[in-house]
PDB file of N, CA and C in Angstrom:
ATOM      1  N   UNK A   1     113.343  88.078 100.092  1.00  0.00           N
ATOM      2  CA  UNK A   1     113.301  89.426 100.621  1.00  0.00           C
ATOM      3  C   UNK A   1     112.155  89.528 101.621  1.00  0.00           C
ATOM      4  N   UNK A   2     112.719  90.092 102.727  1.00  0.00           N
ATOM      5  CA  UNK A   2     111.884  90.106 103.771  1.00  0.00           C
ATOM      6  C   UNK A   2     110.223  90.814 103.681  1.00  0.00           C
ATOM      7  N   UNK A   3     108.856  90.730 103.748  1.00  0.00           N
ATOM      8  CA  UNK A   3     107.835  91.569 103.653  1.00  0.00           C
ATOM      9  C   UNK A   3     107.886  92.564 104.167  1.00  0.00           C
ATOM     10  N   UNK A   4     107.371  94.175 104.190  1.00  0.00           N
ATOM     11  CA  UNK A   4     107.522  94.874 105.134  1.00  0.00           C
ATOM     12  C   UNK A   4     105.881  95.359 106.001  1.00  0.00           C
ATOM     13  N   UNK A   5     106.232  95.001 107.347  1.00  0.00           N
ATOM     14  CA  UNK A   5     105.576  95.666 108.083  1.00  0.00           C
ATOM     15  C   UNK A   5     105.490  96.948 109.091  1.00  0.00           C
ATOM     16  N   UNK A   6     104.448  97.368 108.910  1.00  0.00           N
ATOM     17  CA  UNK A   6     104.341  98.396 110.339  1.00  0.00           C
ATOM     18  C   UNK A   6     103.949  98.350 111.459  1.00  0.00           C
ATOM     19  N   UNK A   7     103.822  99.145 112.498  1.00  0.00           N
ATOM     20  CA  UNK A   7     103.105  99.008 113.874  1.00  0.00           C
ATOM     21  C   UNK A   7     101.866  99.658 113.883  1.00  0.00           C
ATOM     22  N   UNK A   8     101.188  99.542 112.971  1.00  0.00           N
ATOM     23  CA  UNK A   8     100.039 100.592 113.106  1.00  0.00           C
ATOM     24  C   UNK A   8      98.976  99.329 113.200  1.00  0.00           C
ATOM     25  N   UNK A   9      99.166  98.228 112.703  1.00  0.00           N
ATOM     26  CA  UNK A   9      98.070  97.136 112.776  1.00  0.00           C
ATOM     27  C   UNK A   9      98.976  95.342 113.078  1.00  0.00           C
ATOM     28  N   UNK A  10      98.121  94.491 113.617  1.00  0.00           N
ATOM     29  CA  UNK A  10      98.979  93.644 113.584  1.00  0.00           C
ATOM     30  C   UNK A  10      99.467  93.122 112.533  1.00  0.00           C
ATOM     31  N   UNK A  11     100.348  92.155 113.045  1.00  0.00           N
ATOM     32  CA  UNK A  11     100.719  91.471 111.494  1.00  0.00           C
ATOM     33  C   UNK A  11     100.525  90.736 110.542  1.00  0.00           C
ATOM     34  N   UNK A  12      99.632  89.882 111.586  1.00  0.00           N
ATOM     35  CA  UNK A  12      98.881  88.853 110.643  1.00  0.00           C
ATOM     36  C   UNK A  12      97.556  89.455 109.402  1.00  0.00           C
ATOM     37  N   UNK A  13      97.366  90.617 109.989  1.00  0.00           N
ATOM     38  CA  UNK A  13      96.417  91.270 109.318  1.00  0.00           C
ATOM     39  C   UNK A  13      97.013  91.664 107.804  1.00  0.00           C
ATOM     40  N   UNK A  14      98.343  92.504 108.299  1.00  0.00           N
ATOM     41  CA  UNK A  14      99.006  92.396 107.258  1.00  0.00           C
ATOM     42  C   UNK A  14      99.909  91.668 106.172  1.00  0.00           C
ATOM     43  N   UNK A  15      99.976  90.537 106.583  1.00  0.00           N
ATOM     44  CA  UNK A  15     100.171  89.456 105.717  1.00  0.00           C
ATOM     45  C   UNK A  15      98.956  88.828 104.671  1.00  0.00           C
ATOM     46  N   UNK A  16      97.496  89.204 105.331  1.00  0.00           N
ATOM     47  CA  UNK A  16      96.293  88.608 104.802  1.00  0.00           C
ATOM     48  C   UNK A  16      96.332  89.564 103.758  1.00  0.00           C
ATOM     49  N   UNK A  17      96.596  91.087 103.948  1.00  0.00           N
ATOM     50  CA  UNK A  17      96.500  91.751 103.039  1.00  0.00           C
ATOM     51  C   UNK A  17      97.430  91.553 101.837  1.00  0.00           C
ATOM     52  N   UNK A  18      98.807  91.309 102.218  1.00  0.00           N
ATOM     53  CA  UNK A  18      99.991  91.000 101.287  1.00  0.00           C
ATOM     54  C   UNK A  18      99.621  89.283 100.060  1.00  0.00           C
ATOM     55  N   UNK A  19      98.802  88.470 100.875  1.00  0.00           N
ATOM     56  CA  UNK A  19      98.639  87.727  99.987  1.00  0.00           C
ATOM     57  C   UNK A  19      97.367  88.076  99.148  1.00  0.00           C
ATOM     58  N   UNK A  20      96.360  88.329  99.511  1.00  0.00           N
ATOM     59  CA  UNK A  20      95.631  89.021  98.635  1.00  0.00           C
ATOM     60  C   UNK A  20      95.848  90.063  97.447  1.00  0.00           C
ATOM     61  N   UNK A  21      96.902  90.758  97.753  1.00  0.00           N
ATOM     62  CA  UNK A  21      97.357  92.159  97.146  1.00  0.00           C
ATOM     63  C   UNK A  21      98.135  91.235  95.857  1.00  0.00           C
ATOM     64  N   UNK A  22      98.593  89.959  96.162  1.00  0.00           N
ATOM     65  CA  UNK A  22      99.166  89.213  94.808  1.00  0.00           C
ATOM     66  C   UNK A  22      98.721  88.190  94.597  1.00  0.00           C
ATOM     67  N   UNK A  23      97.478  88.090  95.108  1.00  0.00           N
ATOM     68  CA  UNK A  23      96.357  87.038  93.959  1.00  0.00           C
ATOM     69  C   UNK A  23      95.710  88.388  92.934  1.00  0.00           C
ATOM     70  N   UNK A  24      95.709  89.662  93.652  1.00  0.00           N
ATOM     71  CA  UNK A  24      95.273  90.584  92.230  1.00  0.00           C
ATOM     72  C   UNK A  24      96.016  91.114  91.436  1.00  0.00           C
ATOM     73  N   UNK A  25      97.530  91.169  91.952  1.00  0.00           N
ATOM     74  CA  UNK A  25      98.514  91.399  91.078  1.00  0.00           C
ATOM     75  C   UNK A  25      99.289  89.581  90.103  1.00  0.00           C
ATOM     76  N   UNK A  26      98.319  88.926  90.584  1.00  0.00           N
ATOM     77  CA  UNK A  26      98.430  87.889  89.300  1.00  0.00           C
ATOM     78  C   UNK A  26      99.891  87.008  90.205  1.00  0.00           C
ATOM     79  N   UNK A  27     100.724  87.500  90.934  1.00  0.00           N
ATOM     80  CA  UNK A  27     101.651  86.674  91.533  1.00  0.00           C
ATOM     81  C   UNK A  27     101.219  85.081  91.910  1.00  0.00           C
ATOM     82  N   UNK A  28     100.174  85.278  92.601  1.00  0.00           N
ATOM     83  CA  UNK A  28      99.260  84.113  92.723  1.00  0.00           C
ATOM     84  C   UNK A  28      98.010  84.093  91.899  1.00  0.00           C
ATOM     85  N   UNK A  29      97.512  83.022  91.152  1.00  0.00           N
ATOM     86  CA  UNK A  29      96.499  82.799  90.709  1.00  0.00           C
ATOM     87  C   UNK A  29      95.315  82.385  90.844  1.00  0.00           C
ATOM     88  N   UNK A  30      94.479  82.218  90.607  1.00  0.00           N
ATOM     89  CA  UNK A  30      93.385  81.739  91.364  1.00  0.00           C
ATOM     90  C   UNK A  30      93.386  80.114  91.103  1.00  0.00           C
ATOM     91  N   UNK A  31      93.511  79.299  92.265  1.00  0.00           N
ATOM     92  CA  UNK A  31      93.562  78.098  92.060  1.00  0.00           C
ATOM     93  C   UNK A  31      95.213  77.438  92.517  1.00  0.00           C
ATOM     94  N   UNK A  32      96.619  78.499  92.294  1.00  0.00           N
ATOM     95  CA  UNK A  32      97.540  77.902  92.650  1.00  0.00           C
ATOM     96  C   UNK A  32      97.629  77.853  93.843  1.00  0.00           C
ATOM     97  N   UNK A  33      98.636  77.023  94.297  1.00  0.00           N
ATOM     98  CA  UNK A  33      99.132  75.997  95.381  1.00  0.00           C
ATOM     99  C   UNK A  33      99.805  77.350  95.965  1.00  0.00           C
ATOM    100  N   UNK A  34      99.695  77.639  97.418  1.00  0.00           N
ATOM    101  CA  UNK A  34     100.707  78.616  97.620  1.00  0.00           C
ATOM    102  C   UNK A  34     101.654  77.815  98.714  1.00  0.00           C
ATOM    103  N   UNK A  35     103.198  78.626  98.605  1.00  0.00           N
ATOM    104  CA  UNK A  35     103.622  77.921  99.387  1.00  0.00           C
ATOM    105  C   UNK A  35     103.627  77.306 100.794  1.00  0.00           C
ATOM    106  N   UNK A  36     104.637  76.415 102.003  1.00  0.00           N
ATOM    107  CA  UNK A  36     104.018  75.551 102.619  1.00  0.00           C
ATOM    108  C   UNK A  36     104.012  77.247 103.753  1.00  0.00           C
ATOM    109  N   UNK A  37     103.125  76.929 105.005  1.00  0.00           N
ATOM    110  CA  UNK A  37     103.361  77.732 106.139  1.00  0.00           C
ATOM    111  C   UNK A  37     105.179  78.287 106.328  1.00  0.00           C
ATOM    112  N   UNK A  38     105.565  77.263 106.673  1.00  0.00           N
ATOM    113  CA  UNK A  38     107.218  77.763 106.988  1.00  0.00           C
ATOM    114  C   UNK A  38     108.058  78.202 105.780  1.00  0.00           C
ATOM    115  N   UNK A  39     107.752  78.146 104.521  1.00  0.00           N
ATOM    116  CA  UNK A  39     108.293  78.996 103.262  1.00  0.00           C
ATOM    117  C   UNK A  39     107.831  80.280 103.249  1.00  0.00           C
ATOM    118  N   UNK A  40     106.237  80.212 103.652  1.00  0.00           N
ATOM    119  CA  UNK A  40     106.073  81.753 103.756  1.00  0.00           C
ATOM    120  C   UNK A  40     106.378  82.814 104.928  1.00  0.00           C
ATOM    121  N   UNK A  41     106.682  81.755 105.627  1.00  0.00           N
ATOM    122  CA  UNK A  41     106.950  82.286 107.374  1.00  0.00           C
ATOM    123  C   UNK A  41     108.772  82.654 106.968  1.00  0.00           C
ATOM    124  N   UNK A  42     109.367  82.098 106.288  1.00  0.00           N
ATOM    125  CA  UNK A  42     110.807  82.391 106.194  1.00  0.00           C
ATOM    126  C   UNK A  42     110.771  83.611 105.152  1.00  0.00           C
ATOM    127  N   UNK A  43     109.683  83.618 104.288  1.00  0.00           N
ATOM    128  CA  UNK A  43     109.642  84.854 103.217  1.00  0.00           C
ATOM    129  C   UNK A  43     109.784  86.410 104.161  1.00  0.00           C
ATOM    130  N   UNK A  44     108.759  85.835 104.968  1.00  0.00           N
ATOM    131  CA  UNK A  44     108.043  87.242 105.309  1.00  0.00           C
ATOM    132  C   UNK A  44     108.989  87.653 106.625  1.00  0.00           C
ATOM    133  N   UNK A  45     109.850  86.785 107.025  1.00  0.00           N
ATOM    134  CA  UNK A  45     110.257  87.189 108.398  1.00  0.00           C
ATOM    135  C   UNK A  45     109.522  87.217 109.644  1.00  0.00           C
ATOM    136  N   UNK A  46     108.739  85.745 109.306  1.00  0.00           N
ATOM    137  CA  UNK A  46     108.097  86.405 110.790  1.00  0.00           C
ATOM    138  C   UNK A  46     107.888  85.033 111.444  1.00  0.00           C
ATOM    139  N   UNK A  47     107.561  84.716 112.794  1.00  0.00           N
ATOM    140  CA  UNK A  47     107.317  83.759 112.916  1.00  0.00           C
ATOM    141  C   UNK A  47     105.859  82.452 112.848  1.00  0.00           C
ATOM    142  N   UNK A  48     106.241  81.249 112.132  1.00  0.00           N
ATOM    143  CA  UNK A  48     105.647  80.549 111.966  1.00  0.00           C
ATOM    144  C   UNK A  48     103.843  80.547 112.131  1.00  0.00           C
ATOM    145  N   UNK A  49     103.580  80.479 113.563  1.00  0.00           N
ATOM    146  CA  UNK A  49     102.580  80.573 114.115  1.00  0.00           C
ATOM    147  C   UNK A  49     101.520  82.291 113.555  1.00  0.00           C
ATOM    148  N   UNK A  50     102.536  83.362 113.573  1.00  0.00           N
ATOM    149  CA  UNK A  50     101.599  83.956 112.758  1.00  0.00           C
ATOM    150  C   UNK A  50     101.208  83.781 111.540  1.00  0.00           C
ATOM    151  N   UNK A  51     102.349  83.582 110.592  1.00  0.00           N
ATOM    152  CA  UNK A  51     102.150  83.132 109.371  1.00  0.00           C
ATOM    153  C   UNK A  51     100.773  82.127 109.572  1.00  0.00           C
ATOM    154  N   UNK A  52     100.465  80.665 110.290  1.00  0.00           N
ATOM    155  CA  UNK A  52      99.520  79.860 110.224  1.00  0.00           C
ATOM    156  C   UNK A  52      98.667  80.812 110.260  1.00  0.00           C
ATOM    157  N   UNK A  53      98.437  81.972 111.487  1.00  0.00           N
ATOM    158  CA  UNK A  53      96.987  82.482 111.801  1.00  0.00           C
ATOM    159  C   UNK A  53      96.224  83.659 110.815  1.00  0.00           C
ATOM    160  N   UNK A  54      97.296  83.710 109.910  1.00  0.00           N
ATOM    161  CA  UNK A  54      97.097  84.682 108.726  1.00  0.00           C
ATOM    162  C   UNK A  54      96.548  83.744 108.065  1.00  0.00           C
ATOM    163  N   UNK A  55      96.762  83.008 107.590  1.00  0.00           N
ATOM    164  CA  UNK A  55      96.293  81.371 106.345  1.00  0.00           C
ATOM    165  C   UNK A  55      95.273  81.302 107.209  1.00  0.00           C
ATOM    166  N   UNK A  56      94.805  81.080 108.161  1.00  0.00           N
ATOM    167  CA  UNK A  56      93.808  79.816 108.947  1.00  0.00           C
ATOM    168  C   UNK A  56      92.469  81.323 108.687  1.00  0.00           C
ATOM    169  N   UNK A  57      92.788  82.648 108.688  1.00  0.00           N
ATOM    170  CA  UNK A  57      91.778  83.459 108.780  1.00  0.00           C
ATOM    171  C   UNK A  57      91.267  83.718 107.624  1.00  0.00           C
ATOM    172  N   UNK A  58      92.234  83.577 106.186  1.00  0.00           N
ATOM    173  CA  UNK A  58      92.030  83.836 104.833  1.00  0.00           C
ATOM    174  C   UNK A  58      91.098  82.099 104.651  1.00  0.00           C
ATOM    175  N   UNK A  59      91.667  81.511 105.389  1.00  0.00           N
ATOM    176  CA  UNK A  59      90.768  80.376 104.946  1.00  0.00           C
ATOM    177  C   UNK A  59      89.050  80.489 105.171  1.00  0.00           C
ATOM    178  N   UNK A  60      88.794  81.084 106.793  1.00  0.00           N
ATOM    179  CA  UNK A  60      87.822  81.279 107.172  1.00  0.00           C
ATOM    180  C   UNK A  60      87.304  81.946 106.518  1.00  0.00           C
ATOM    181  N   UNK A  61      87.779  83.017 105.042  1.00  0.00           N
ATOM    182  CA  UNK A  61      87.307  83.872 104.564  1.00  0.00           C
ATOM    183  C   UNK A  61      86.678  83.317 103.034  1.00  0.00           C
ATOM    184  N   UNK A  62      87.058  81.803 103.226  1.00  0.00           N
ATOM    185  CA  UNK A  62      87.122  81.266 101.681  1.00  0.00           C
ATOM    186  C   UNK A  62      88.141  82.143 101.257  1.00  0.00           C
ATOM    187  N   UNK A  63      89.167  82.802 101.260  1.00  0.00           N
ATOM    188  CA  UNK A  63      89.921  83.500  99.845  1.00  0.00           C
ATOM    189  C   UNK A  63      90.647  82.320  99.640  1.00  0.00           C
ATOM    190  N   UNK A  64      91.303  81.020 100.656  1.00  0.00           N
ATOM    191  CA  UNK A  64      91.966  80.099 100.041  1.00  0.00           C
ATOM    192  C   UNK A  64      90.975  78.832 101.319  1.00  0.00           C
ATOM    193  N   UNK A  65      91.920  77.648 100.497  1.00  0.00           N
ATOM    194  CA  UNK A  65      91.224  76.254 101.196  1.00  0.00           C
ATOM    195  C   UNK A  65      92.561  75.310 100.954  1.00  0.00           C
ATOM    196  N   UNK A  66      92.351  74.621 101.925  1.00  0.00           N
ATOM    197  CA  UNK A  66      93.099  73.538 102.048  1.00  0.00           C
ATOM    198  C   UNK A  66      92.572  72.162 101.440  1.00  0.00           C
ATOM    199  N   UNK A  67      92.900  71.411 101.458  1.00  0.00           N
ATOM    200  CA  UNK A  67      93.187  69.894 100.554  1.00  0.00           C
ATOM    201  C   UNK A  67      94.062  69.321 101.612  1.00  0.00           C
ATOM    202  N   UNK A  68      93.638  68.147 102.025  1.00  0.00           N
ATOM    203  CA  UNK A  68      94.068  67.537 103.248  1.00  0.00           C
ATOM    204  C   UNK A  68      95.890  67.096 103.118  1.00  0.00           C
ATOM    205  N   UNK A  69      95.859  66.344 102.194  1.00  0.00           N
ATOM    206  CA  UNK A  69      97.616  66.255 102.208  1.00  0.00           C
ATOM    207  C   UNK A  69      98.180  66.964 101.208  1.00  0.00           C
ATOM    208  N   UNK A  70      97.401  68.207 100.260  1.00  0.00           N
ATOM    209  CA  UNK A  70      98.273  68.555  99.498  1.00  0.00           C
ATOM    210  C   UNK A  70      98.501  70.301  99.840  1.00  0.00           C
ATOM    211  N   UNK A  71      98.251  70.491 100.293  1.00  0.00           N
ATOM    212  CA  UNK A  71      98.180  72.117 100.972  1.00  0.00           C
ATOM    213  C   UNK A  71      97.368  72.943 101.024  1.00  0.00           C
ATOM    214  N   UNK A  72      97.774  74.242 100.790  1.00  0.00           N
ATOM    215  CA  UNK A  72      96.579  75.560 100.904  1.00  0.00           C
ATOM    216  C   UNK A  72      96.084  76.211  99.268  1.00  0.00           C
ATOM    217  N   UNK A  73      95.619  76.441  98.832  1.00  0.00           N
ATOM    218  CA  UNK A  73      95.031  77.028  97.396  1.00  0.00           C
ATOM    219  C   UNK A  73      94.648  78.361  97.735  1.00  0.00           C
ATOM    220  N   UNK A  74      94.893  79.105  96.126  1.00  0.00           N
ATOM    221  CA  UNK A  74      94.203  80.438  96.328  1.00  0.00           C
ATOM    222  C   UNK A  74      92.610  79.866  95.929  1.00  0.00           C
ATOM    223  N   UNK A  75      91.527  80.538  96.444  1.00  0.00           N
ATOM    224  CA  UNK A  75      90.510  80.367  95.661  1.00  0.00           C
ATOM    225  C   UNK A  75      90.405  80.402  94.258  1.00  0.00           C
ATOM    226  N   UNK A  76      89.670  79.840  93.628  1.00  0.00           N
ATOM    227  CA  UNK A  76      89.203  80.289  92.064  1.00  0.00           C
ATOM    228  C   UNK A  76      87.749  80.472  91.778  1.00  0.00           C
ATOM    229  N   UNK A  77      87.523  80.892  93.328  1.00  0.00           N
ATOM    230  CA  UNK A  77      86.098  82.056  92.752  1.00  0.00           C
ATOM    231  C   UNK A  77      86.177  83.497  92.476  1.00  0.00           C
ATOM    232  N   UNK A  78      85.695  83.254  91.193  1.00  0.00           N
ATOM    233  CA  UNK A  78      86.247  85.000  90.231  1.00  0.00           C
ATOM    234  C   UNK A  78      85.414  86.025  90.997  1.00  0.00           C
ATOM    235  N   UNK A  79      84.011  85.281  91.759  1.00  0.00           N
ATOM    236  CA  UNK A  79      82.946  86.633  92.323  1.00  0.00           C
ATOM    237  C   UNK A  79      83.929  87.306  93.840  1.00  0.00           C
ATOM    238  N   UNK A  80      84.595  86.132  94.440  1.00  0.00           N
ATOM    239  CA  UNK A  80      85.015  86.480  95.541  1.00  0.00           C
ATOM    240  C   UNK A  80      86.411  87.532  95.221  1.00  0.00           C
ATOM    241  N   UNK A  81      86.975  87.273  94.003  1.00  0.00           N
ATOM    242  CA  UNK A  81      88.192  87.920  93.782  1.00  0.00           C
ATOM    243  C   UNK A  81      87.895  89.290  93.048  1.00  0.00           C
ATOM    244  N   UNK A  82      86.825  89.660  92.066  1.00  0.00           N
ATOM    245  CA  UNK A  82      86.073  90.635  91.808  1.00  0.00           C
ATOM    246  C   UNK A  82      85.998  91.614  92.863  1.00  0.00           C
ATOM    247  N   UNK A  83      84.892  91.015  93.909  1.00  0.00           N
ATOM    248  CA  UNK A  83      84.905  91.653  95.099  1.00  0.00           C
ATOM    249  C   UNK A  83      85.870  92.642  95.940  1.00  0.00           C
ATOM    250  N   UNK A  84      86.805  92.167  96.162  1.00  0.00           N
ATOM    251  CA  UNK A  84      87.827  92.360  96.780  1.00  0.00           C
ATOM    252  C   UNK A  84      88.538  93.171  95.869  1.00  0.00           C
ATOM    253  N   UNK A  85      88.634  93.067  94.389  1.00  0.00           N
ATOM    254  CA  UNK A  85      89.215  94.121  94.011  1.00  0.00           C
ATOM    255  C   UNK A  85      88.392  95.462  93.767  1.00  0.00           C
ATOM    256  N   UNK A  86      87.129  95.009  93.827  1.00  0.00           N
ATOM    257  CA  UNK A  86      86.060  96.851  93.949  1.00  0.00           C
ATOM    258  C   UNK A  86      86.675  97.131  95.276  1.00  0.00           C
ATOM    259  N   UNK A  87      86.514  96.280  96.154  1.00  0.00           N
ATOM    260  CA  UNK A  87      86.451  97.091  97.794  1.00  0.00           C
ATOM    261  C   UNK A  87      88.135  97.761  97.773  1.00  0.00           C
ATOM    262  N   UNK A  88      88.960  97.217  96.922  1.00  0.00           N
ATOM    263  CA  UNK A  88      90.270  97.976  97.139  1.00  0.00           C
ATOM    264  C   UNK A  88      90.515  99.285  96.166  1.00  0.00           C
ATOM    265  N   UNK A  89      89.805  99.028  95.284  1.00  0.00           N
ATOM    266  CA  UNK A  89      90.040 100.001  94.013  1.00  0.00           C
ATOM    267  C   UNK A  89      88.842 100.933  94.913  1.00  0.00           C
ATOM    268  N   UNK A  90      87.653 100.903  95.497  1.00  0.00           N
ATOM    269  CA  UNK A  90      87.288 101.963  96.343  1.00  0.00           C
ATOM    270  C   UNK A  90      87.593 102.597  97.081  1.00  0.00           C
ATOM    271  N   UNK A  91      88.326 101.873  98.559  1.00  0.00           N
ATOM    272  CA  UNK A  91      89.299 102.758  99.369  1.00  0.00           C
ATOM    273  C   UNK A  91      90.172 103.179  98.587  1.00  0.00           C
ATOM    274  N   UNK A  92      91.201 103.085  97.707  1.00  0.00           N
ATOM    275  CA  UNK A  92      91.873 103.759  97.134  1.00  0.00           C
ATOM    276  C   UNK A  92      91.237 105.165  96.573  1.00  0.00           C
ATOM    277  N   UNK A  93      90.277 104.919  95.810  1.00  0.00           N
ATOM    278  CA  UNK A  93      89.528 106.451  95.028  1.00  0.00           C
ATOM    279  C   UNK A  93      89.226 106.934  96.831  1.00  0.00           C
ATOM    280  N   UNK A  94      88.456 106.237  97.554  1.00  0.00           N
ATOM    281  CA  UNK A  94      87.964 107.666  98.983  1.00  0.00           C
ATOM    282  C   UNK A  94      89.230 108.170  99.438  1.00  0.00           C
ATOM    283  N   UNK A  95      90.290 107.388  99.219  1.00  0.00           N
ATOM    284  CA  UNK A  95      91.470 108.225 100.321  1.00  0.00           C
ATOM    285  C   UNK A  95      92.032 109.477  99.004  1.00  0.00           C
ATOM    286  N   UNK A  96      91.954 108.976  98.219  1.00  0.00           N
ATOM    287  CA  UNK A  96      92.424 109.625  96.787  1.00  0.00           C
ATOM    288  C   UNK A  96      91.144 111.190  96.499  1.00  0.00           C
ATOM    289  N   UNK A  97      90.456 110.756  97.067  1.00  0.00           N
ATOM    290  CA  UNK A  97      89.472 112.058  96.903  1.00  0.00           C
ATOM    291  C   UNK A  97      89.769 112.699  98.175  1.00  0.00           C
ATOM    292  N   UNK A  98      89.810 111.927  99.492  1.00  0.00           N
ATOM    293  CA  UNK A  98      89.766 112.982 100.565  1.00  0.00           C
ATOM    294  C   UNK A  98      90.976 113.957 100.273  1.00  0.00           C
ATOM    295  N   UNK A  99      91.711 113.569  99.909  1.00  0.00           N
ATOM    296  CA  UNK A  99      93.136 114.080  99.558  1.00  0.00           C
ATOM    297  C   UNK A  99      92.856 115.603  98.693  1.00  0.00           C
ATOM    298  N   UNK A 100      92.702 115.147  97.755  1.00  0.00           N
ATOM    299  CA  UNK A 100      92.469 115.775  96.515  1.00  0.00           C
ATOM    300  C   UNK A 100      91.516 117.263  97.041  1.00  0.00           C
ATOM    301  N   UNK A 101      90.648 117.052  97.885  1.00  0.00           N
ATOM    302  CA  UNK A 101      89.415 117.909  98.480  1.00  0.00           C
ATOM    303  C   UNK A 101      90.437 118.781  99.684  1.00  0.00           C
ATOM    304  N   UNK A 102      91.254 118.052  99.980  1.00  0.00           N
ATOM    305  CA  UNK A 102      91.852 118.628 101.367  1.00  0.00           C
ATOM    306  C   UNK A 102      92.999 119.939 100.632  1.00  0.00           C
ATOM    307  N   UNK A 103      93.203 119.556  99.506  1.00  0.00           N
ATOM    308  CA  UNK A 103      93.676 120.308  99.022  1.00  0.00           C
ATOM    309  C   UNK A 103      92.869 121.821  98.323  1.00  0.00           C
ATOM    310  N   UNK A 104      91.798 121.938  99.115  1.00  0.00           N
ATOM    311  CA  UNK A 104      90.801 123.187  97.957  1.00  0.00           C
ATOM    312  C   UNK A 104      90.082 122.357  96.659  1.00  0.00           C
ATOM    313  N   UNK A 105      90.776 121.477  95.807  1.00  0.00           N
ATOM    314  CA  UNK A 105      90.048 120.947  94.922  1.00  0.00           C
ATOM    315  C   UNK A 105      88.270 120.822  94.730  1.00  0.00           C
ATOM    316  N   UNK A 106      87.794 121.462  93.489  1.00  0.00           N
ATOM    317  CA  UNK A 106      86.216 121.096  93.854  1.00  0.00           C
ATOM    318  C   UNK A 106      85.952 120.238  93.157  1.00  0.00           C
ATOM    319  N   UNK A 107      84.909 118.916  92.672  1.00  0.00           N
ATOM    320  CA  UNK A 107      84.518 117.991  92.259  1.00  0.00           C
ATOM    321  C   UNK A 107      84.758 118.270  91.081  1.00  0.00           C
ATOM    322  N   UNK A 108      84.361 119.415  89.932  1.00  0.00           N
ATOM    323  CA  UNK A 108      84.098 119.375  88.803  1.00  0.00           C
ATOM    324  C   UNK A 108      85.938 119.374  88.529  1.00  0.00           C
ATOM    325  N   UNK A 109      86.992 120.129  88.633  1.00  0.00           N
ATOM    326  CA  UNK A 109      88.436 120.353  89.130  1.00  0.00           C
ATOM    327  C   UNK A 109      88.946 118.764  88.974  1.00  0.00           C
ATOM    328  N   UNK A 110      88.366 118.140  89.878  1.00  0.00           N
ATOM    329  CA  UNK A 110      88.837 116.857  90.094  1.00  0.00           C
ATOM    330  C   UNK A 110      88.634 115.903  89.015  1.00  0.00           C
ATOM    331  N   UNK A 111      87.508 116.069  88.782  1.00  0.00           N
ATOM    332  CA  UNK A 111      86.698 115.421  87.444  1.00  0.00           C
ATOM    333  C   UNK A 111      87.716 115.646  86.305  1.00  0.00           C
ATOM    334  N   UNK A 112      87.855 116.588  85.991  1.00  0.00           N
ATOM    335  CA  UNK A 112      88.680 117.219  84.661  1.00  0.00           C
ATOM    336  C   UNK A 112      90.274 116.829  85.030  1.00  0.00           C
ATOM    337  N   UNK A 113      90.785 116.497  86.309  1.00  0.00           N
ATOM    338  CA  UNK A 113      91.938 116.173  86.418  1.00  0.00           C
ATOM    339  C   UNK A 113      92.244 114.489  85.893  1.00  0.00           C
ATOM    340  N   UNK A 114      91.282 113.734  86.478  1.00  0.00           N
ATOM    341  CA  UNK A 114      91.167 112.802  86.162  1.00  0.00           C
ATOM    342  C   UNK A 114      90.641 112.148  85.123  1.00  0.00           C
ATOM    343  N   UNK A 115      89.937 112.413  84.564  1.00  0.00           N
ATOM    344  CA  UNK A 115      89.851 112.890  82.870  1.00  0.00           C
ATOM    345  C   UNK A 115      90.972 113.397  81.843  1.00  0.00           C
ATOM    346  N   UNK A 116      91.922 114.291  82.358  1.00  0.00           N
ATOM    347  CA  UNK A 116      93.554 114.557  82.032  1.00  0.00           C
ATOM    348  C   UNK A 116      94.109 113.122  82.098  1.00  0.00           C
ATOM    349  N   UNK A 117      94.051 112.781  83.137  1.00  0.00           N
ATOM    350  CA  UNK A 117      94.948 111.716  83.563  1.00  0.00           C
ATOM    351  C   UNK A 117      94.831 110.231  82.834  1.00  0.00           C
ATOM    352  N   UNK A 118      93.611 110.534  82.089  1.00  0.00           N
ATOM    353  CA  UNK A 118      93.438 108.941  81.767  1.00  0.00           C
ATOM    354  C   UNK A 118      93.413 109.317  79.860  1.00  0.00           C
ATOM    355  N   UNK A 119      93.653 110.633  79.893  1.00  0.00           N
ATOM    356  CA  UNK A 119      93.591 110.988  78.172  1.00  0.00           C
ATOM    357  C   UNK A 119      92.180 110.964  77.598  1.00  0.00           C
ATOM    358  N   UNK A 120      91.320 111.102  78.380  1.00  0.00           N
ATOM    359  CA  UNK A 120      89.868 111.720  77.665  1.00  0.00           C
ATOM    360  C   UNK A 120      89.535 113.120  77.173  1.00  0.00           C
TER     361      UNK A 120
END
């Protein structure tokens, strides 16, 4: 099934995000083999060469590494994968509050909603 993208950012950007988004949803693990460039380039619908420049930038990022004849890896550093899930679970709560505020909501309101929400 094809990935889906938008036009609001390029694509390769959004592919970096899509593989990341399932090393934290556990799809990928930390340490597995992901598949070759052109398996993921046929996944996602897109062509080849972006697919590489998405991998070649996550590499630059350490989130994965290569192994000379055996392919690309997710990382299995837990600090780097930690990371990345505060910085996402944060933008999520700021867009989730601007929201919430745009609506009249006041902090203490919000507090007690979310406090509802989690059964405290």
């Amino acid at each position: 099934m094809p990935w889906k993208f938008d036009d609001s950012r390029p694509v390769y950007l959004q592919i970096m995000d899509e593989v990341k988004q399932r090393v934290l949803t556990g799809v990928y693990k930390p340490g597995d083999k992901l598949p070759s460039v052109r398996e993921l380039a046929l996944e996602a619908a897109v062509n080849p060469n972006t697919m590489q420049k998405a991998l070649s930038t996550l590499e630059s990022e350490n989130f994965i590494h290569s192994e000379r004849t055996s392919g690309r890896f997710v990382t299995d550093d837990m600090t780097l994968i930690t990371a990345l899930r505060k910085e996402q679970a944060e933008s999520i709560a700021d867009e989730m509050l601007s929201r919430l505020k745009a609506t009249g909501m006041q902090n203490d309101e919000i507090l007690m909603l979310i406090k509802a929400k989690l059964g405290e």
